[in-house]
C-alpha atoms as a PDB file:
ATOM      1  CA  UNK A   1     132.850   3.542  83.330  1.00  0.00           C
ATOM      2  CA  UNK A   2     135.543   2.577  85.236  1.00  0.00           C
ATOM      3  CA  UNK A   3     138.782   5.090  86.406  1.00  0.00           C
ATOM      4  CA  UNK A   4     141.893   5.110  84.277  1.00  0.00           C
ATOM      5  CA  UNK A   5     145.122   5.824  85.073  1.00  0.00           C
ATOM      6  CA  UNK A   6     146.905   8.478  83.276  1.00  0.00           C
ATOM      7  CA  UNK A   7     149.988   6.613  82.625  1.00  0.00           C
ATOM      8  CA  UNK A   8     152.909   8.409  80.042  1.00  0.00           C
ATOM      9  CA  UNK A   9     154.441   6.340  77.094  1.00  0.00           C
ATOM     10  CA  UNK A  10     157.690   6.653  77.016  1.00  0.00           C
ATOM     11  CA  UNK A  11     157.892   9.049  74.077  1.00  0.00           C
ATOM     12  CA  UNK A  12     155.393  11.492  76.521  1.00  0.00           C
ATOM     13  CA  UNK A  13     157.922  10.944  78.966  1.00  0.00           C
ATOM     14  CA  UNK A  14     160.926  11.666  76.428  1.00  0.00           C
ATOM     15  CA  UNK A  15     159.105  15.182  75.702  1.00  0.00           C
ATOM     16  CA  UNK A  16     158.202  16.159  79.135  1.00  0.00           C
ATOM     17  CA  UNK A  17     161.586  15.862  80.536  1.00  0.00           C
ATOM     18  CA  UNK A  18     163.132  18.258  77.252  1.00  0.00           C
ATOM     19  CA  UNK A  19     160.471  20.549  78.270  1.00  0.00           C
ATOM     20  CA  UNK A  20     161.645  20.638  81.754  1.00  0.00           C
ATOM     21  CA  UNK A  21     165.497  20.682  80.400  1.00  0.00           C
ATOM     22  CA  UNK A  22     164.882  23.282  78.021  1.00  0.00           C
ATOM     23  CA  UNK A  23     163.300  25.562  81.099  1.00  0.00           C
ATOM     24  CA  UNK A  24     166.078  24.672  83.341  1.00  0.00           C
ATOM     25  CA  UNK A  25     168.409  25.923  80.472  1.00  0.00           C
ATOM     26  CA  UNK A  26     166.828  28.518  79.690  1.00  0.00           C
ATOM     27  CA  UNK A  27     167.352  29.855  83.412  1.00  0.00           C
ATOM     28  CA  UNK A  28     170.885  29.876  83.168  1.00  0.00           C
ATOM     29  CA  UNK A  29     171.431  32.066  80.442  1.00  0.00           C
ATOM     30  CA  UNK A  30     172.288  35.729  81.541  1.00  0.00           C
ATOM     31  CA  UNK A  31     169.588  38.314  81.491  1.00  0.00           C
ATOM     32  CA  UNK A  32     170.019  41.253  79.485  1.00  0.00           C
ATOM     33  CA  UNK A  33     168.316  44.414  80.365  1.00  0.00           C
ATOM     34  CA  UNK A  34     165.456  44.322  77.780  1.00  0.00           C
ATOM     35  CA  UNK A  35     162.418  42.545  78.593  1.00  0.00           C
ATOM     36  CA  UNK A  36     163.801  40.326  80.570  1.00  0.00           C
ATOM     37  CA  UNK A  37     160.227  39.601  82.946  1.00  0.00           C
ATOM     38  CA  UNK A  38     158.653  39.533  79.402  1.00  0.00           C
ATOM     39  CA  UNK A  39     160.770  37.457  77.622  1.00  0.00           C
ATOM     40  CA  UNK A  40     160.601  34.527  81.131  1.00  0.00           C
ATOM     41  CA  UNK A  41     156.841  34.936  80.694  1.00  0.00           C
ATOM     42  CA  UNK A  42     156.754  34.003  77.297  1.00  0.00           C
ATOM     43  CA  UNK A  43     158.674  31.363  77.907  1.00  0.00           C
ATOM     44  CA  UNK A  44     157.410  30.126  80.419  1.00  0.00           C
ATOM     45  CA  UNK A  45     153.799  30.281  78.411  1.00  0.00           C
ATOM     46  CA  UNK A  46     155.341  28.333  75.188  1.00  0.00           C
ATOM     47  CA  UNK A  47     156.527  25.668  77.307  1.00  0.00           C
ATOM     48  CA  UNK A  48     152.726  25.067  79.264  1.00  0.00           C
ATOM     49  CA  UNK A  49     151.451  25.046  76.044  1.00  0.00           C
ATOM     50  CA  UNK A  50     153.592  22.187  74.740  1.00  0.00           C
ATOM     51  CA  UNK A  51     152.616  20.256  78.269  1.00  0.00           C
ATOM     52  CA  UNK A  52     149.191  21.204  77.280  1.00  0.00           C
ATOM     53  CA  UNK A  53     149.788  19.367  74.467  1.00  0.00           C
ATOM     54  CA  UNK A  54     150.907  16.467  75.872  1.00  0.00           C
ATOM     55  CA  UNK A  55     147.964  16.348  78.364  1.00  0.00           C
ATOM     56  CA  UNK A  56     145.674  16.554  75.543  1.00  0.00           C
ATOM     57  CA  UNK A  57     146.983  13.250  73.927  1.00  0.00           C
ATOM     58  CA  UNK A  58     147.040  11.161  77.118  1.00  0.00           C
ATOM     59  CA  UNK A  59     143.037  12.281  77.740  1.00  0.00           C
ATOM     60  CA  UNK A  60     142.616  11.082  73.793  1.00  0.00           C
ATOM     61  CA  UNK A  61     144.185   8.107  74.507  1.00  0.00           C
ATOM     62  CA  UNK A  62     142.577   7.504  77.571  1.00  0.00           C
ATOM     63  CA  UNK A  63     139.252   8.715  76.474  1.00  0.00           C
ATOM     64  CA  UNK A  64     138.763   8.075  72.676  1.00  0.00           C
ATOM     65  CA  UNK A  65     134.693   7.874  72.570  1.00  0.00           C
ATOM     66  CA  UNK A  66     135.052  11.389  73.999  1.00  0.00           C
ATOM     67  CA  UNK A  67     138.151  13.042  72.161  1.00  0.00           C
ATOM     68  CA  UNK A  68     138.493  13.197  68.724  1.00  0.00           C
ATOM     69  CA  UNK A  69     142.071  12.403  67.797  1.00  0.00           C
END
């Protein structure tokens, strides 16, 4: 089998960088005094789940004999 290379489509690409917006954003709003560690955490979670996502397609793409799409 012979190496591939990961390579984004542009849609991938489209998501990825609102992912990285919306965190950016998401920094500049003013903490509050409730759970304001828990609240960056879960954030922070939601949004490597969505690029967990992502990563998932690219391997089915990549990889369809061994990823069921």
């Amino acid at each position: 089998m012979t190496e591939k290379l990961f390579m984004l489509n542009k849609d991938e690409q489209k998501v990825l960088n609102a992912l990285n917006d919306a965190w950016s954003a998401y920094l500049k709003i003013p903490s509050t005094k409730i759970s304001i560690d828990d609240d960056t955490n879960d954030f922070r979670r939601a949004i490597h789940e969505c690029q967990r996502i992502i990563a998932t397609k690219i391997l089915a793409r990549n990889y369809p004999l061994f990823w069921n799409s």
